[in-house]
Structures are given as structure tokens and as C-alpha cells.
PDB file of N, CA and C in Angstrom:
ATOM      1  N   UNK A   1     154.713 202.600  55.663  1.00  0.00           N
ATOM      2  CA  UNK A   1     156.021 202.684  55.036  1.00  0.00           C
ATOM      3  C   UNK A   1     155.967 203.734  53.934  1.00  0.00           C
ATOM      4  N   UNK A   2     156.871 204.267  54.078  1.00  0.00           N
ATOM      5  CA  UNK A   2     156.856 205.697  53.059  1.00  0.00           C
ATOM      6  C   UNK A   2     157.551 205.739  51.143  1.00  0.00           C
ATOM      7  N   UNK A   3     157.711 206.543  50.652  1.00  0.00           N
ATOM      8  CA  UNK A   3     158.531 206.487  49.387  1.00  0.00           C
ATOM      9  C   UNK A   3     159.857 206.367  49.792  1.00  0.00           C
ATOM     10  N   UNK A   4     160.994 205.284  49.304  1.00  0.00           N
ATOM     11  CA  UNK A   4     162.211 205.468  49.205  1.00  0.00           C
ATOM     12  C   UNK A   4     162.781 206.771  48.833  1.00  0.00           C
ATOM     13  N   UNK A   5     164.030 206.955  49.271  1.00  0.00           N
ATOM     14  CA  UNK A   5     164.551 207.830  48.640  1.00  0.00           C
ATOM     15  C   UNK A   5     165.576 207.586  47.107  1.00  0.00           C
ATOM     16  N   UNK A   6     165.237 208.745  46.352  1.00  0.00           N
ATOM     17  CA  UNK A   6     166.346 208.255  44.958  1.00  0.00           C
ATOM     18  C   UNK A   6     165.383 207.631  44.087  1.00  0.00           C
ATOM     19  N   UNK A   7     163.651 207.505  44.404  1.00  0.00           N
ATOM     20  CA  UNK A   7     163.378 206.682  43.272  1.00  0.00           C
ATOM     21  C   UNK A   7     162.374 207.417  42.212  1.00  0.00           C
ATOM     22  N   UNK A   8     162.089 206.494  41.107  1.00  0.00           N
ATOM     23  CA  UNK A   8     161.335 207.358  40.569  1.00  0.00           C
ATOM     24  C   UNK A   8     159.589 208.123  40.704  1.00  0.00           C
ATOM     25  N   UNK A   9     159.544 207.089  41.553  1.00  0.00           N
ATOM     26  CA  UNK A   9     158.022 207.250  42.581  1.00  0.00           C
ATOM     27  C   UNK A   9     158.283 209.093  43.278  1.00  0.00           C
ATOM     28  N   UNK A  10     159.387 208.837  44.272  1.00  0.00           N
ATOM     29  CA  UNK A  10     159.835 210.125  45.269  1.00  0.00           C
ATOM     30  C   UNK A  10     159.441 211.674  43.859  1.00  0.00           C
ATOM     31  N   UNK A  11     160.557 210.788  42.533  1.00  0.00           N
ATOM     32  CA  UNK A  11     160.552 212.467  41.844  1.00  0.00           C
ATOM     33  C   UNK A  11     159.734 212.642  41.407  1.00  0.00           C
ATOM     34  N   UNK A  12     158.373 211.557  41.237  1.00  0.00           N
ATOM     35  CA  UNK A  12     156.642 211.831  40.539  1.00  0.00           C
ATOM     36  C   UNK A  12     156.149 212.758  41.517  1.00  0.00           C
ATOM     37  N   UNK A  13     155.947 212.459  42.822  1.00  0.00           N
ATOM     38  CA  UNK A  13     155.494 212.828  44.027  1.00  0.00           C
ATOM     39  C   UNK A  13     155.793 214.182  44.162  1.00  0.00           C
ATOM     40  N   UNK A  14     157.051 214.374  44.798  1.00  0.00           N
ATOM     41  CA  UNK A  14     157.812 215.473  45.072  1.00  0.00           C
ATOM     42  C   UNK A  14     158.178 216.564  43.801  1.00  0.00           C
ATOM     43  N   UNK A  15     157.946 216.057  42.458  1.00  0.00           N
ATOM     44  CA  UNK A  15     157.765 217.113  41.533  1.00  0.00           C
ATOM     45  C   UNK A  15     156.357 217.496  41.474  1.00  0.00           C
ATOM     46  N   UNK A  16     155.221 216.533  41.723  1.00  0.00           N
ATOM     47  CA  UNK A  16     154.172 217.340  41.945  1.00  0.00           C
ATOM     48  C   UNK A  16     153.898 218.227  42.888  1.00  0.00           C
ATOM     49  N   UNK A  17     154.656 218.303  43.980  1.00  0.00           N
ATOM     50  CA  UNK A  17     154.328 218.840  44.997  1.00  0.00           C
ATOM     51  C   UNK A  17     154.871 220.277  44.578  1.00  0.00           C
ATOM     52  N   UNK A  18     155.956 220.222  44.147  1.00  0.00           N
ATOM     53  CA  UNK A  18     156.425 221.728  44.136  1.00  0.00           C
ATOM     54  C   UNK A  18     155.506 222.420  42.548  1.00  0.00           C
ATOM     55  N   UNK A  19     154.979 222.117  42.211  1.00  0.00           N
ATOM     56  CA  UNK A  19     154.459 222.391  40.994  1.00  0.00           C
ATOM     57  C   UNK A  19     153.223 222.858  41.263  1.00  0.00           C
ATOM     58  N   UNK A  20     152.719 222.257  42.652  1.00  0.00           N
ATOM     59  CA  UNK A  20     151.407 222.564  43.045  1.00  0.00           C
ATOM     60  C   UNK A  20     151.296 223.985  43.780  1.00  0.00           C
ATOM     61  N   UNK A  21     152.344 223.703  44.339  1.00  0.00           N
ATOM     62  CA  UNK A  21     152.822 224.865  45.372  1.00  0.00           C
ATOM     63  C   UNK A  21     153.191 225.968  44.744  1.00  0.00           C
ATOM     64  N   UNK A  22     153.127 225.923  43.186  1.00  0.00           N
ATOM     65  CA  UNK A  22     154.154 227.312  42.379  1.00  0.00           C
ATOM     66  C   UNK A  22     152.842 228.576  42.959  1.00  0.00           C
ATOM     67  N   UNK A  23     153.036 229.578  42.846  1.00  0.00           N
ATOM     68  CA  UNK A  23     152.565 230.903  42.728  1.00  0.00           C
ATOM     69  C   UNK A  23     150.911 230.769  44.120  1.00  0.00           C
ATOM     70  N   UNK A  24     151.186 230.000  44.693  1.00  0.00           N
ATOM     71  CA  UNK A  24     150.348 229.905  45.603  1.00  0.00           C
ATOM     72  C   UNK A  24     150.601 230.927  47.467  1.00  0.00           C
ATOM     73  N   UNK A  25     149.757 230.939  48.364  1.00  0.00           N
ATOM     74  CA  UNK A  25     150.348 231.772  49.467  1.00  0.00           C
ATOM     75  C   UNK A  25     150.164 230.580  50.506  1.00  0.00           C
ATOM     76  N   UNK A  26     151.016 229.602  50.347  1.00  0.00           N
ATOM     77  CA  UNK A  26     150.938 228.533  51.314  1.00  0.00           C
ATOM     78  C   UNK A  26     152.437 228.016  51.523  1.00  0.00           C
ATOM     79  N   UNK A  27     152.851 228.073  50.818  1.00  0.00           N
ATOM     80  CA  UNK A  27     154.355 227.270  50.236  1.00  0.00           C
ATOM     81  C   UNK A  27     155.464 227.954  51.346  1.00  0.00           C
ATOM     82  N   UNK A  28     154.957 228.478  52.463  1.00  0.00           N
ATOM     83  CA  UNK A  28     156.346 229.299  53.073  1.00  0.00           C
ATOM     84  C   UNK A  28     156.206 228.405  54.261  1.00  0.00           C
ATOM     85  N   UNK A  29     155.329 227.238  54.695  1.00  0.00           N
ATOM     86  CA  UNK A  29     156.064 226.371  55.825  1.00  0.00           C
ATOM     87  C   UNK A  29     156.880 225.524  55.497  1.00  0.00           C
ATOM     88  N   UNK A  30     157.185 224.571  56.396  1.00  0.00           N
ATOM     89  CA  UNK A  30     157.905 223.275  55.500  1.00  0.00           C
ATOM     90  C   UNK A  30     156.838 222.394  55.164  1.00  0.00           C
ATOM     91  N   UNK A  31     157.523 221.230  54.325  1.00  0.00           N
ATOM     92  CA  UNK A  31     157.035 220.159  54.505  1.00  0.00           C
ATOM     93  C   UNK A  31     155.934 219.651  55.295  1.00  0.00           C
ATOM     94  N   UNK A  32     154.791 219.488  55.101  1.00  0.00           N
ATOM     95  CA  UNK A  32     153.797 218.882  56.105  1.00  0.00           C
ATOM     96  C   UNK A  32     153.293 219.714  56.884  1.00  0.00           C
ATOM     97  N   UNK A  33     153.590 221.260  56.876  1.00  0.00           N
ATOM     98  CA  UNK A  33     153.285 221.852  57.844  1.00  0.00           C
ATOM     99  C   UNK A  33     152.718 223.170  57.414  1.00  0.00           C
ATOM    100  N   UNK A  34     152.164 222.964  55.783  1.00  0.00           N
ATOM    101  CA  UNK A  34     151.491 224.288  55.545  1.00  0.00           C
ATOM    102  C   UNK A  34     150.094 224.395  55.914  1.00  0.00           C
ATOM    103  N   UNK A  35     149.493 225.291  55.837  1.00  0.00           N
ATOM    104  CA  UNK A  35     148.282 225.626  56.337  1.00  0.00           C
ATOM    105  C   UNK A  35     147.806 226.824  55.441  1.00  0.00           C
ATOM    106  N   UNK A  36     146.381 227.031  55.492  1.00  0.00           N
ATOM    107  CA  UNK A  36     145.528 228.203  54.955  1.00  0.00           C
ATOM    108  C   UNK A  36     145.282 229.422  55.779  1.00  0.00           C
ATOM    109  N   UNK A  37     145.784 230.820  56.069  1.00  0.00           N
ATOM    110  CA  UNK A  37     145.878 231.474  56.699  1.00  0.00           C
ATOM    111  C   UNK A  37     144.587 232.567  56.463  1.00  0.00           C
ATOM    112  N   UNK A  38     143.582 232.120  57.242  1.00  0.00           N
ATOM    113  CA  UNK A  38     142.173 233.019  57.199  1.00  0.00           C
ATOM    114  C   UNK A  38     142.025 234.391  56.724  1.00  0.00           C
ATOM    115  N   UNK A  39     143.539 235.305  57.384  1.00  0.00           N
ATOM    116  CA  UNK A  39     143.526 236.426  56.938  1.00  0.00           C
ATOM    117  C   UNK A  39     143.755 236.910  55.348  1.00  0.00           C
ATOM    118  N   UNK A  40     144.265 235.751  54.932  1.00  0.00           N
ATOM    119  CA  UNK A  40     144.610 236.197  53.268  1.00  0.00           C
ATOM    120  C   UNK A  40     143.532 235.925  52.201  1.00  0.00           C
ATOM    121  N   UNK A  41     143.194 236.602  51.689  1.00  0.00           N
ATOM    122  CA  UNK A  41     141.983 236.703  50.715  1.00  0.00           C
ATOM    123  C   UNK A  41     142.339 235.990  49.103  1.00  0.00           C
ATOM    124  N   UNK A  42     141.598 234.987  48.382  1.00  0.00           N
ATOM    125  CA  UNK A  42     142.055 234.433  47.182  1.00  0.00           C
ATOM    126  C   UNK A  42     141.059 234.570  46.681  1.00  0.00           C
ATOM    127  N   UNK A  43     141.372 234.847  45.150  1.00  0.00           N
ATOM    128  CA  UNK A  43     140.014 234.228  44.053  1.00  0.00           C
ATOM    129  C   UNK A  43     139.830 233.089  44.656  1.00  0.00           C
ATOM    130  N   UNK A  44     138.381 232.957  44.240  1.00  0.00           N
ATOM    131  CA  UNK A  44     137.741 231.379  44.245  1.00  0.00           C
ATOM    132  C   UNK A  44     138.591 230.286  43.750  1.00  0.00           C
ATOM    133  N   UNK A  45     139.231 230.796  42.444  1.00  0.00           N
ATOM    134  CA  UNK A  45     140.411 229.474  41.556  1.00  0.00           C
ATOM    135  C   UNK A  45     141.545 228.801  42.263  1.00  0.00           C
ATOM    136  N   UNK A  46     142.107 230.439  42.903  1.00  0.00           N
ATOM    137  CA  UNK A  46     143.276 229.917  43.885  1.00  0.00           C
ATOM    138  C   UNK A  46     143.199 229.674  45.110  1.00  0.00           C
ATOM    139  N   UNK A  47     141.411 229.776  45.896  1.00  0.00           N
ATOM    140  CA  UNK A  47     141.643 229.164  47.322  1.00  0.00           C
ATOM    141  C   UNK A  47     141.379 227.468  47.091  1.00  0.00           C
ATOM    142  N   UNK A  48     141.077 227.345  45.786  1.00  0.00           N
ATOM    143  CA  UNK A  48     140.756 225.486  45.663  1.00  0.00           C
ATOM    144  C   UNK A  48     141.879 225.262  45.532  1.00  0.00           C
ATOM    145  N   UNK A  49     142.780 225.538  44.652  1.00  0.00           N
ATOM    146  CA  UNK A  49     143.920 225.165  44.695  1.00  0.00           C
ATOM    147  C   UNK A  49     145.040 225.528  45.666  1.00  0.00           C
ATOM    148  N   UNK A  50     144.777 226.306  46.763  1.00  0.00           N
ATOM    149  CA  UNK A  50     145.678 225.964  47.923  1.00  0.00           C
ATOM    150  C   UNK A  50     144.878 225.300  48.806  1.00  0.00           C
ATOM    151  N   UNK A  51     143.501 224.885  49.115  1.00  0.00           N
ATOM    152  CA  UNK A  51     143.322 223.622  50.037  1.00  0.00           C
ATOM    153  C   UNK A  51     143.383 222.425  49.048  1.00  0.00           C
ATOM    154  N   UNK A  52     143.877 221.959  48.175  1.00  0.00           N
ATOM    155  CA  UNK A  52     144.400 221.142  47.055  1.00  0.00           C
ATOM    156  C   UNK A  52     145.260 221.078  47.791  1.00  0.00           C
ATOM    157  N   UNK A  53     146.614 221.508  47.689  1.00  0.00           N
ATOM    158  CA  UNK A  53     147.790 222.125  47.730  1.00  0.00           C
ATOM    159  C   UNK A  53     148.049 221.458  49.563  1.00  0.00           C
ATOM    160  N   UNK A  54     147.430 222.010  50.094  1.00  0.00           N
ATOM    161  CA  UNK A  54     147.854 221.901  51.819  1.00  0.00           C
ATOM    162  C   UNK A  54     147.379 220.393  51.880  1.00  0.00           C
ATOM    163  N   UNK A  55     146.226 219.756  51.528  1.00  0.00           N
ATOM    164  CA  UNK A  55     145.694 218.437  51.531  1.00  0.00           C
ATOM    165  C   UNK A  55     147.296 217.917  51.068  1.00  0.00           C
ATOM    166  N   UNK A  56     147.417 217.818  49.872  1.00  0.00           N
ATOM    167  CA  UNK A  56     148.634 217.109  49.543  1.00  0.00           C
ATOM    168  C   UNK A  56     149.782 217.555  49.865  1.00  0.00           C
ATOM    169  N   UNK A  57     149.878 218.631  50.397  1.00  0.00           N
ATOM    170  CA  UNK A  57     151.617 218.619  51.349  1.00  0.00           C
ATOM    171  C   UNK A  57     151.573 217.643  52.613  1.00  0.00           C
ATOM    172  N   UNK A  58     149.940 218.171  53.649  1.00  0.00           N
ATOM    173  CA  UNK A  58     150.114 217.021  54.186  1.00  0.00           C
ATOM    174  C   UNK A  58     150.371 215.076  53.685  1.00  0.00           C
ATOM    175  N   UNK A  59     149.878 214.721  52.929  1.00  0.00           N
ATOM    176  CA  UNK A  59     150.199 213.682  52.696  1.00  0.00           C
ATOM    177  C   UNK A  59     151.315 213.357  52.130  1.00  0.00           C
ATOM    178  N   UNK A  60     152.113 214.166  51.389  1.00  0.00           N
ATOM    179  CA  UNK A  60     153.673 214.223  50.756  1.00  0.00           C
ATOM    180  C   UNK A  60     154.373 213.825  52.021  1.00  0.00           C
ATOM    181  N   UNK A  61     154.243 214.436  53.172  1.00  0.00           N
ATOM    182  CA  UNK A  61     154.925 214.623  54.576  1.00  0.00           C
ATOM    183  C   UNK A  61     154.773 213.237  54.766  1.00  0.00           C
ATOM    184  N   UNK A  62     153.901 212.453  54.482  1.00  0.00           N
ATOM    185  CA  UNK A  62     153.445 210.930  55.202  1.00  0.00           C
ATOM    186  C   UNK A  62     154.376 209.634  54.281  1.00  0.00           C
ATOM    187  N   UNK A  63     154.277 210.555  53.001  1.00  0.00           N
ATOM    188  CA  UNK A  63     154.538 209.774  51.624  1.00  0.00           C
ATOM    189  C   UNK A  63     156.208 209.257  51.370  1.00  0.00           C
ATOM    190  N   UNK A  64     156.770 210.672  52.289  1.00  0.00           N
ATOM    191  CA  UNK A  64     158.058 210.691  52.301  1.00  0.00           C
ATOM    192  C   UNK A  64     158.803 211.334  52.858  1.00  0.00           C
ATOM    193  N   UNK A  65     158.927 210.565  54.330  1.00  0.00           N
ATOM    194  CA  UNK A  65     158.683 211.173  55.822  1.00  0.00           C
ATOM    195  C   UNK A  65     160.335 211.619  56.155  1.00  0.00           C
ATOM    196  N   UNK A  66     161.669 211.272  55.348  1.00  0.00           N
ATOM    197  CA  UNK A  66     162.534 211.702  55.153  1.00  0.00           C
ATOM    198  C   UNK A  66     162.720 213.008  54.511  1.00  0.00           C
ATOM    199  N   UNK A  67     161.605 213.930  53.808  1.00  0.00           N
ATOM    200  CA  UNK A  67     161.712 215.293  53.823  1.00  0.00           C
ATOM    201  C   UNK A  67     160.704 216.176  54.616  1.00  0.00           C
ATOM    202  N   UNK A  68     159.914 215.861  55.032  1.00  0.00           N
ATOM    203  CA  UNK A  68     159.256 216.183  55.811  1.00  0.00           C
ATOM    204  C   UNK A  68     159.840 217.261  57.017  1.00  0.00           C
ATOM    205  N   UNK A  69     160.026 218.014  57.132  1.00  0.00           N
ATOM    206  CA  UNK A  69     160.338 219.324  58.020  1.00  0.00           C
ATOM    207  C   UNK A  69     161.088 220.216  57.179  1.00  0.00           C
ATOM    208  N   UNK A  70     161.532 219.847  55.835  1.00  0.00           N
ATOM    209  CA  UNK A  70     162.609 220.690  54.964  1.00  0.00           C
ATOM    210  C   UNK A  70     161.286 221.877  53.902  1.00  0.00           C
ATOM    211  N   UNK A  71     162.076 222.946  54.023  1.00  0.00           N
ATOM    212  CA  UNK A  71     161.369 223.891  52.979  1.00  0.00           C
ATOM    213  C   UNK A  71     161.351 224.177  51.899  1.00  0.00           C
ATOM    214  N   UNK A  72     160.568 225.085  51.287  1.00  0.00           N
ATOM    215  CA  UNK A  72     160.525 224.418  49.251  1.00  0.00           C
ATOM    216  C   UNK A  72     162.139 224.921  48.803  1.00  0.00           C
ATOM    217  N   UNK A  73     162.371 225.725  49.471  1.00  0.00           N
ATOM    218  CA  UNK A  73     163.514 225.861  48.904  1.00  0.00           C
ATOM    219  C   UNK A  73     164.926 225.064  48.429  1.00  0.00           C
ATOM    220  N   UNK A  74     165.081 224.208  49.791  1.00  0.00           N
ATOM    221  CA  UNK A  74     165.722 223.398  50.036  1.00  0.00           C
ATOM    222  C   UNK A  74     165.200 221.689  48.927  1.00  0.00           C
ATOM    223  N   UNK A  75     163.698 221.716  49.311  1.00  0.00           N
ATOM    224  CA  UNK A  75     163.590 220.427  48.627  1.00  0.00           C
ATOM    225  C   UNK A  75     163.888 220.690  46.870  1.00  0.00           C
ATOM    226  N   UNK A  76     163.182 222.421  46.100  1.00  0.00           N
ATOM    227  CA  UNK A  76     163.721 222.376  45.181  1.00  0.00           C
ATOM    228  C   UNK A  76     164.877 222.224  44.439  1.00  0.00           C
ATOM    229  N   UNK A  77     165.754 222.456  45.439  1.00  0.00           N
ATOM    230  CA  UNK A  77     167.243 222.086  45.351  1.00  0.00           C
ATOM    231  C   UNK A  77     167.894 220.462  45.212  1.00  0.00           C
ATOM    232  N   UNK A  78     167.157 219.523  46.034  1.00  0.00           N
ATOM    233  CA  UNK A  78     167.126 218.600  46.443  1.00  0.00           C
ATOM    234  C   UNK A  78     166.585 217.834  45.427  1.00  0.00           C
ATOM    235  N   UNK A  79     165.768 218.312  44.354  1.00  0.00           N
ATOM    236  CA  UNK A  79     165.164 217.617  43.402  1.00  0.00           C
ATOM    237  C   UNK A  79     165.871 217.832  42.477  1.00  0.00           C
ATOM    238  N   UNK A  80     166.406 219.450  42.042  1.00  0.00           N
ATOM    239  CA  UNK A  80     167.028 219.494  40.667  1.00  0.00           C
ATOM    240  C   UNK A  80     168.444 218.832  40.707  1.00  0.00           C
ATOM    241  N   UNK A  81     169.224 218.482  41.865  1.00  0.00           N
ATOM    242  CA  UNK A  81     170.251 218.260  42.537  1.00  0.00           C
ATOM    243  C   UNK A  81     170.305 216.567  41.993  1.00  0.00           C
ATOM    244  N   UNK A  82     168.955 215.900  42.052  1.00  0.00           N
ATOM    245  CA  UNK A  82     169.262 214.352  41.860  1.00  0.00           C
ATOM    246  C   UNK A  82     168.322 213.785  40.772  1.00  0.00           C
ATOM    247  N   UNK A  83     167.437 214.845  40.251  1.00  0.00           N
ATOM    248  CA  UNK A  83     166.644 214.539  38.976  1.00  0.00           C
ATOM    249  C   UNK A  83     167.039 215.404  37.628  1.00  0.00           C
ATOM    250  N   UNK A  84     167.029 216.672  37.744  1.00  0.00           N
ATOM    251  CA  UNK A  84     167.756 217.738  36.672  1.00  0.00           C
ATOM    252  C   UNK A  84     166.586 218.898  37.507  1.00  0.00           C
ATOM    253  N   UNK A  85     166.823 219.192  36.103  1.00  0.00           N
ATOM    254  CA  UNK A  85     165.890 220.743  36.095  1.00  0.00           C
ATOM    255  C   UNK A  85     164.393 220.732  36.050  1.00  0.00           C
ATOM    256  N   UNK A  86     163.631 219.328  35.510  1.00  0.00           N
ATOM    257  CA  UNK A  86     163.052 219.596  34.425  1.00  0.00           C
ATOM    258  C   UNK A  86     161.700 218.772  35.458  1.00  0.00           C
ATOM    259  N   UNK A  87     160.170 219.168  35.966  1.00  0.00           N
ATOM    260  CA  UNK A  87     159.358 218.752  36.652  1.00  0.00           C
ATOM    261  C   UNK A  87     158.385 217.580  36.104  1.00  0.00           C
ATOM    262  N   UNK A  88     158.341 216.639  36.546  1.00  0.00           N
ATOM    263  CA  UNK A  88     157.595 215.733  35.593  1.00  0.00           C
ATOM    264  C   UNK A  88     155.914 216.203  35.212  1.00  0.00           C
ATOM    265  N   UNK A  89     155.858 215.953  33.621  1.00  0.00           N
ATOM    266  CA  UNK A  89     154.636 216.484  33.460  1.00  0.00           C
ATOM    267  C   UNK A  89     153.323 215.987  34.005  1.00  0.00           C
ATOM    268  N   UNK A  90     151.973 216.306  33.921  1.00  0.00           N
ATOM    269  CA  UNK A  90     150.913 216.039  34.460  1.00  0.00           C
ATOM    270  C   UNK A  90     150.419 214.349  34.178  1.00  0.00           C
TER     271      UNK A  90
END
């Protein structure tokens, strides 16, 4: 059973997710469906933090299987739309 939608669990979750995803080269599938693309080269700092990053999109996808195929774009919308602007801190 997954996160409701509307709660405050979904905007812990789903604000981490996009927060994780900021300035990274993973963030252009949807939901559940990013991956690490062999050909692209990272510092050491930022390839941990995009298999970070892809580990927990997949499980976001599991967590809260009602956004799951939607893209950051859309979910960022989707968050500031029913939480504000503002990403919950660490």
C-alpha cells in the first residue's frame, strides 16, 4: 500500500525527491523510470548522488504509485500547486 495522496507524508517524500534530483543528469525520465546513462561522465560527488537519486526515484514510484509515470516538471507543479513554494527541509 502506497502514500496517500494530499498528505503530509506524500509532501516529505515527494519534496525530497525533487530536491534530490536538482542539478543532477538523471531527472529527464519520469517517475520511476530514471536511470544512469554510461555515456555521461560525473565527478565522483555527483555520480553518488545520482545512483542515490535513481535508488530513490525508484522507490518514490512504489511509495506513491499515483505519480509514478508523471515528469519533474509536472510533479513540481503538482507540489507547489497543493503545498506552496517552499521544499521541506532536511
Amino acid at each position: 500500500m502506497g502514500i496517500e495522496s494530499g498528505t503530509e507524508e506524500e509532501r516529505l517524500v515527494l519534496g525530497k525527491w525533487i530536491k534530490m534530483g536538482q542539478k543532477l543528469i538523471v531527472g529527464t525520465s519520469s517517475l520511476g523510470e530514471s536511470y544512469l546513462d554510461p555515456n555521461v561522465k560525473r565527478e565522483e560527488d555527483i555520480e553518488e548522488k545520482s545512483i542515490e537519486y535513481v535508488a530513490y526515484d525508484h522507490q518514490v514510484a512504489k511509495e506513491l504509485p499515483h505519480l509514478k509515470g508523471r515528469f519533474r516538471w509536472d510533479l513540481e507543479k503538482y507540489y507547489r500547486d497543493r503545498y506552496g513554494p517552499y521544499l521541506p527541509k532536511d
